[in-house]
PDB file of N, CA and C in Angstrom:
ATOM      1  N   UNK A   1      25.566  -1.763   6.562  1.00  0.00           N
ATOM      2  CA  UNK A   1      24.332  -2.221   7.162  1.00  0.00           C
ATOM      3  C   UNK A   1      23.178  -2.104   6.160  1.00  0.00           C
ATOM      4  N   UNK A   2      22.229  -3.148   6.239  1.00  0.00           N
ATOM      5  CA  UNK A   2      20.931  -2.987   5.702  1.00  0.00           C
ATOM      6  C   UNK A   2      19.670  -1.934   5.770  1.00  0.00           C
ATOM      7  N   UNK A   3      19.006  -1.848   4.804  1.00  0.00           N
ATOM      8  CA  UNK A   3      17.895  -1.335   5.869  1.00  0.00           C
ATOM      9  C   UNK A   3      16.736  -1.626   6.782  1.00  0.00           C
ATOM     10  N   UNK A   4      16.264  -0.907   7.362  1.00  0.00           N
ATOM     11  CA  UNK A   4      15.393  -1.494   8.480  1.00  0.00           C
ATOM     12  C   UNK A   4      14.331  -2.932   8.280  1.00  0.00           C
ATOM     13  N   UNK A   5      14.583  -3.567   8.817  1.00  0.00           N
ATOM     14  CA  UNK A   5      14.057  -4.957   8.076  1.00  0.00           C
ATOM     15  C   UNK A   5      12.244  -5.413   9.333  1.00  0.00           C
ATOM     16  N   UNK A   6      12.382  -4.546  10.422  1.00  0.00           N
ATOM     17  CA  UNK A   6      11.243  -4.833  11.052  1.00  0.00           C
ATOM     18  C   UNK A   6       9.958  -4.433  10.169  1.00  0.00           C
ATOM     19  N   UNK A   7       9.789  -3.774   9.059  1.00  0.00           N
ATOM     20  CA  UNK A   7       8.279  -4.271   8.731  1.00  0.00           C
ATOM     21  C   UNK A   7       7.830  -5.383   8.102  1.00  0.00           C
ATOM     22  N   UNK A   8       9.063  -6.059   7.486  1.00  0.00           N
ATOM     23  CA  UNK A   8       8.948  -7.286   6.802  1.00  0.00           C
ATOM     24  C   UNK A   8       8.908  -8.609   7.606  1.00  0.00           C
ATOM     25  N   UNK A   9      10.192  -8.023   9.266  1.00  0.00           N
ATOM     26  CA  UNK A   9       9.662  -8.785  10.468  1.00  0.00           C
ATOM     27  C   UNK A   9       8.246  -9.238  10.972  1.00  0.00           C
ATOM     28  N   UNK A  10       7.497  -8.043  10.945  1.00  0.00           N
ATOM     29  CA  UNK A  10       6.182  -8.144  11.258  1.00  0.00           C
ATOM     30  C   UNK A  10       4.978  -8.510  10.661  1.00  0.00           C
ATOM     31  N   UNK A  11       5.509  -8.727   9.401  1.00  0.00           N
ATOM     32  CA  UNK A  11       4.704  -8.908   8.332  1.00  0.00           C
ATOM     33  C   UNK A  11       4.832 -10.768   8.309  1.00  0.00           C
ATOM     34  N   UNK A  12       6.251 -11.144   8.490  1.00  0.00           N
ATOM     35  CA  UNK A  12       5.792 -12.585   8.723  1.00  0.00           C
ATOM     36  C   UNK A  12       5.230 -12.611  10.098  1.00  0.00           C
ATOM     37  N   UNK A  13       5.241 -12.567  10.995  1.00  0.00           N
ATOM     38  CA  UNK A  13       5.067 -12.591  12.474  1.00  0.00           C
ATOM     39  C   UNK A  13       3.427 -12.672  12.394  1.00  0.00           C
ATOM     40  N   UNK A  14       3.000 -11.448  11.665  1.00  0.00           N
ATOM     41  CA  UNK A  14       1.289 -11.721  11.497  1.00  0.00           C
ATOM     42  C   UNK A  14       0.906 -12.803  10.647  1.00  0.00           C
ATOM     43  N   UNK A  15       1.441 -13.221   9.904  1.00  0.00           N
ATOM     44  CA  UNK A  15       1.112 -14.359   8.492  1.00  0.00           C
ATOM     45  C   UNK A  15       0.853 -15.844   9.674  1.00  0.00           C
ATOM     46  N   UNK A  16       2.727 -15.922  10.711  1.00  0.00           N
ATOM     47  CA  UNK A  16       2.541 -17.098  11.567  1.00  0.00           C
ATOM     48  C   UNK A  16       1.202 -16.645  12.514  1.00  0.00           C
ATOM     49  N   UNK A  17       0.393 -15.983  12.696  1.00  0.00           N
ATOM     50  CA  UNK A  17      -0.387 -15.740  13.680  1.00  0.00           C
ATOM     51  C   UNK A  17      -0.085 -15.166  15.110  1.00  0.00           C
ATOM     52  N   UNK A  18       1.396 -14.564  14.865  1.00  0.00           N
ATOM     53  CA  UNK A  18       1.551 -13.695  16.034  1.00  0.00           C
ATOM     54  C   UNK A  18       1.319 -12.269  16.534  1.00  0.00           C
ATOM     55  N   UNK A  19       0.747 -11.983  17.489  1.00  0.00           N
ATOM     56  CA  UNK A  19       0.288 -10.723  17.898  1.00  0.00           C
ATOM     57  C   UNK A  19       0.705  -9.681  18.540  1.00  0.00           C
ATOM     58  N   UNK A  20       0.805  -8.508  18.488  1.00  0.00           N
ATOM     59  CA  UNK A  20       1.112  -6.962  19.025  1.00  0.00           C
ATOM     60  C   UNK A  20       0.159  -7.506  20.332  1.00  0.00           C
ATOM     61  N   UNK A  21       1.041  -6.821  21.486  1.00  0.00           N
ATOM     62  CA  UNK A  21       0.648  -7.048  23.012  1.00  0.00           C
ATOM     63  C   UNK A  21       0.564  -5.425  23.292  1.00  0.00           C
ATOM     64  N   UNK A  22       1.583  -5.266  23.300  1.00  0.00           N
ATOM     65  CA  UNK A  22       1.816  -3.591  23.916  1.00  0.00           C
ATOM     66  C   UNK A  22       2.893  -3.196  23.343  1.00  0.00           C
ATOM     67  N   UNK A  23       3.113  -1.914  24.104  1.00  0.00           N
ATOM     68  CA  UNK A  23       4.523  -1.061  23.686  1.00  0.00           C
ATOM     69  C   UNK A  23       5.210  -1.454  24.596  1.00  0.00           C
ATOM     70  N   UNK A  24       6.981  -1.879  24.821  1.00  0.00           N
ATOM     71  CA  UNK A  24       7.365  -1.582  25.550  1.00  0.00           C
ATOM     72  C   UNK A  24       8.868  -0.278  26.055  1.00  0.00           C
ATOM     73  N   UNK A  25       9.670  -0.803  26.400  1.00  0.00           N
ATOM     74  CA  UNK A  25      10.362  -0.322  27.086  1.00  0.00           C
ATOM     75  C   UNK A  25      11.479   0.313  25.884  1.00  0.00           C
ATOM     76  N   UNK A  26      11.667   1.849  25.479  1.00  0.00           N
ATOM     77  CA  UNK A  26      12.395   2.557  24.266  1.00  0.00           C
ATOM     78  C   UNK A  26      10.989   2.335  23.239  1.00  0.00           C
ATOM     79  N   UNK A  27      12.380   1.445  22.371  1.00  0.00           N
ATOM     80  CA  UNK A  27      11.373   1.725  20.753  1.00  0.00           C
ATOM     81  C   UNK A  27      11.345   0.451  20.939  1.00  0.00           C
ATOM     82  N   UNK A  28      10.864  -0.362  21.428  1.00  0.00           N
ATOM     83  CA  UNK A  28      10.543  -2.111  21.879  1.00  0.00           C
ATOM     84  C   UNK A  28       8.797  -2.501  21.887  1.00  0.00           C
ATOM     85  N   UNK A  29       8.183  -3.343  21.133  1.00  0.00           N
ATOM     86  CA  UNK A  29       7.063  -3.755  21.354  1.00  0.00           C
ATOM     87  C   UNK A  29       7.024  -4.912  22.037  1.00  0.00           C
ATOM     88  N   UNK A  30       6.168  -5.351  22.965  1.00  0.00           N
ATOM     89  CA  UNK A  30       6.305  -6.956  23.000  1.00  0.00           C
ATOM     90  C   UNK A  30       4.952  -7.622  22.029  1.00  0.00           C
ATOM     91  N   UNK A  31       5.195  -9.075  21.980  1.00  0.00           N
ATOM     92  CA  UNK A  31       4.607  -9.495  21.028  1.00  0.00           C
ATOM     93  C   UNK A  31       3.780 -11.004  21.456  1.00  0.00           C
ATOM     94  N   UNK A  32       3.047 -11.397  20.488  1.00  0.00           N
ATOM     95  CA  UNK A  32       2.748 -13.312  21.873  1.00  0.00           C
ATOM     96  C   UNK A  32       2.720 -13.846  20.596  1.00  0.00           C
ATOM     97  N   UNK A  33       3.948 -14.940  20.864  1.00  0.00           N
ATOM     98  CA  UNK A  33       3.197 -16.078  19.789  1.00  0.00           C
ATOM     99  C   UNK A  33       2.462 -17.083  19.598  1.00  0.00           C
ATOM    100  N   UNK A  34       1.632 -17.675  19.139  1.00  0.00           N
ATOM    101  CA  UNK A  34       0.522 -18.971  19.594  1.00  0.00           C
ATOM    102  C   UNK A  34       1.504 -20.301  19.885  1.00  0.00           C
ATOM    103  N   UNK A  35       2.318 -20.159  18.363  1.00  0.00           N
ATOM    104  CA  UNK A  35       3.489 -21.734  18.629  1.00  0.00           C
ATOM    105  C   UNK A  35       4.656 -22.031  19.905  1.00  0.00           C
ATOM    106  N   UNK A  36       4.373 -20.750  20.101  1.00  0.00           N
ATOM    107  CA  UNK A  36       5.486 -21.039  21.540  1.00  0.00           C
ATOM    108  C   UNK A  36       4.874 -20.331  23.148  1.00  0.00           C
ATOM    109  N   UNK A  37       3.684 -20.190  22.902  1.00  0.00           N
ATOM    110  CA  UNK A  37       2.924 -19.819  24.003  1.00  0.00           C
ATOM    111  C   UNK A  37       3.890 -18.614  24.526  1.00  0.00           C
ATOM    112  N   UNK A  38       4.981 -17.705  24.501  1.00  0.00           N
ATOM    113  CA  UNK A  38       5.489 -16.890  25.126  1.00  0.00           C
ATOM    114  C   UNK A  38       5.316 -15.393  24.250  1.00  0.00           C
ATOM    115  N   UNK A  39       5.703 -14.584  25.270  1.00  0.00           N
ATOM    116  CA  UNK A  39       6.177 -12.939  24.576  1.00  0.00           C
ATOM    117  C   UNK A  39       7.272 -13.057  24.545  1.00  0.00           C
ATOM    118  N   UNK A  40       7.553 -12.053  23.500  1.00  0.00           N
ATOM    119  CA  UNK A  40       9.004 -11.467  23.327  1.00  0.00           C
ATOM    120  C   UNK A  40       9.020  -9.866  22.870  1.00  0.00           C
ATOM    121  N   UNK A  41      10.102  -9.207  22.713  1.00  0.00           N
ATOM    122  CA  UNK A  41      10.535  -8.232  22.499  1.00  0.00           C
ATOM    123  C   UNK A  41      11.038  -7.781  20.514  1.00  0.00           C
ATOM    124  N   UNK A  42      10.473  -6.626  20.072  1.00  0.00           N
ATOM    125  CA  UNK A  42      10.603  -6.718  18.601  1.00  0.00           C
ATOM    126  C   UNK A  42      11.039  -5.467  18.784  1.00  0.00           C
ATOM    127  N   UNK A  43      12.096  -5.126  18.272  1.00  0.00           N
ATOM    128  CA  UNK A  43      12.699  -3.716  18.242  1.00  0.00           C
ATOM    129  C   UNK A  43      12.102  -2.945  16.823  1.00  0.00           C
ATOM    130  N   UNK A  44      12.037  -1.678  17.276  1.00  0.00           N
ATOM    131  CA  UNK A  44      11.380  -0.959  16.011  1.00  0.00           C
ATOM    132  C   UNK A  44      12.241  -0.469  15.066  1.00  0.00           C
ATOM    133  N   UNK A  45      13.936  -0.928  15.034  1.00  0.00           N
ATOM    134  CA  UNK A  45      14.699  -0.665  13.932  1.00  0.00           C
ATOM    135  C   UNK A  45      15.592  -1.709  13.718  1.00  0.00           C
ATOM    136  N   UNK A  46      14.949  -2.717  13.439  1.00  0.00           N
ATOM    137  CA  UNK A  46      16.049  -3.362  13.074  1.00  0.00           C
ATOM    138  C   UNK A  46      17.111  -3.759  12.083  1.00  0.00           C
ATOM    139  N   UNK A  47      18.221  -3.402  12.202  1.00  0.00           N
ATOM    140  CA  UNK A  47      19.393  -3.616  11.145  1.00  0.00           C
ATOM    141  C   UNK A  47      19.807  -4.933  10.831  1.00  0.00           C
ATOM    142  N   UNK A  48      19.751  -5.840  11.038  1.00  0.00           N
ATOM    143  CA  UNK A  48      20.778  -7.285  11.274  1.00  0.00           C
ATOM    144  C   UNK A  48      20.136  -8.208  11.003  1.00  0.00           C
ATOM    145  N   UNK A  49      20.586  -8.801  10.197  1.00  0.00           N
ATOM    146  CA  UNK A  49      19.615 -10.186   9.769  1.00  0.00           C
ATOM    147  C   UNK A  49      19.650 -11.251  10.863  1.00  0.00           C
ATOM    148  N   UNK A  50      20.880 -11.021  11.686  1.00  0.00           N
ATOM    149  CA  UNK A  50      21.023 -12.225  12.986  1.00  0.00           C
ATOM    150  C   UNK A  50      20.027 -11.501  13.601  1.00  0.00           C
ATOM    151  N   UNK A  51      19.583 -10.297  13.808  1.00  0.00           N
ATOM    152  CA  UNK A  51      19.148 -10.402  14.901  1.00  0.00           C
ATOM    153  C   UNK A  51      17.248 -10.434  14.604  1.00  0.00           C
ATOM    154  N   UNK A  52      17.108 -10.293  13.499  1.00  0.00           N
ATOM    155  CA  UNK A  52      15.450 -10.641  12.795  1.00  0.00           C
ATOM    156  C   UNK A  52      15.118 -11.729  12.855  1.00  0.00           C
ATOM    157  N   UNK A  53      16.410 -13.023  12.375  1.00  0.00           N
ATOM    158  CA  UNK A  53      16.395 -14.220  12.716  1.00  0.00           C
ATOM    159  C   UNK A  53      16.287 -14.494  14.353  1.00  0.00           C
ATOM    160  N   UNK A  54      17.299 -14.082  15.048  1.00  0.00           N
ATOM    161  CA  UNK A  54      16.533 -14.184  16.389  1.00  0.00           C
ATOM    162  C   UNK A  54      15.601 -13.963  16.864  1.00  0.00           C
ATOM    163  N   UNK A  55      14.551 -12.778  16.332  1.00  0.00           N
ATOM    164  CA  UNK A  55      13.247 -12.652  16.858  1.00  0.00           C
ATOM    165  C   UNK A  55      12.444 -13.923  16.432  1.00  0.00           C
ATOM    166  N   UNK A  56      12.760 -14.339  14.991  1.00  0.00           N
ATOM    167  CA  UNK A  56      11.954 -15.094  14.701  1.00  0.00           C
ATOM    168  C   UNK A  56      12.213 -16.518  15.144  1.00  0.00           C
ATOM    169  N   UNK A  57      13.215 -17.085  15.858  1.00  0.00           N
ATOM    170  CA  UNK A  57      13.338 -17.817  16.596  1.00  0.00           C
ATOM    171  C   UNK A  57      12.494 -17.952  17.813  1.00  0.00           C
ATOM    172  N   UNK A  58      12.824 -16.619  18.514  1.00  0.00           N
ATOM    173  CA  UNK A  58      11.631 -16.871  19.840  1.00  0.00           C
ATOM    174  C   UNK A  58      10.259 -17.074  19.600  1.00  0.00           C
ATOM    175  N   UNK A  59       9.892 -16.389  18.269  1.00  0.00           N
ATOM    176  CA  UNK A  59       8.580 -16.530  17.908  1.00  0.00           C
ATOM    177  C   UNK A  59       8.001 -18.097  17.474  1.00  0.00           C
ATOM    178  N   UNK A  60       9.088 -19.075  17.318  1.00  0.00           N
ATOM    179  CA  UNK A  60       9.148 -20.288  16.966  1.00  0.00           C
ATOM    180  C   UNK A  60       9.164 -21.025  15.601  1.00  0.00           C
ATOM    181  N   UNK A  61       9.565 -19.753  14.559  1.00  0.00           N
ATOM    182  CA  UNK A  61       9.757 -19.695  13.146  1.00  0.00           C
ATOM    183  C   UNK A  61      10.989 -19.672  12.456  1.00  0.00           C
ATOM    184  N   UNK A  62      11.198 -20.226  11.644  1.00  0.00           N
ATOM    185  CA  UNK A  62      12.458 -20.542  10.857  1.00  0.00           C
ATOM    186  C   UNK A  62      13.155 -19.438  10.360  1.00  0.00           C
ATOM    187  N   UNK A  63      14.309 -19.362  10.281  1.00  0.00           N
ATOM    188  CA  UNK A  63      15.289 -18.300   9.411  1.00  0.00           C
ATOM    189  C   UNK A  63      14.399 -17.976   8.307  1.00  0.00           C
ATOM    190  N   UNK A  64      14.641 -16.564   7.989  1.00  0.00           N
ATOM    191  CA  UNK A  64      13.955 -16.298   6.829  1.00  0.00           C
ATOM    192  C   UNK A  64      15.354 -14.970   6.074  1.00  0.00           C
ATOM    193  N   UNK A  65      15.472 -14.367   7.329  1.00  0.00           N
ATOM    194  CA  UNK A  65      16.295 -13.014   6.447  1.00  0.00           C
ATOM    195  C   UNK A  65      17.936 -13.799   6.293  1.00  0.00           C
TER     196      UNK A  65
END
């Protein structure tokens, strides 16, 4: 496994203009993105490039990791 790849997650996430909402539920933030008008869920450890790519899917942004 890699290492934790959510600050680099978040680091594009702010660049696309997406925003910290709250904390949620464990080690889970939710988040809002402007391009897809919805929240989602950003885990605070993430290992997996599928699954960074999936955040950044809901967020409405292209593969990156």
């Amino acid at each position: 496994m890699s290492s934790n790849l959510t600050p680099e997650l978040k680091k594009q996430l702010r660049a696309a203009g997406c925003t910290f909402v709250r904390a949620g539920k464990g080690d889970h933030e939710i988040w809002f993105s402007p391009l897809t008008q919805r929240h989602f869920p950003v885990d605070q450890r993430i290992k997996s490039r599928h699954t960074a790519n999936a955040v950044l899917r809901q967020a409405g942004l292209e593969k990156r990791f």
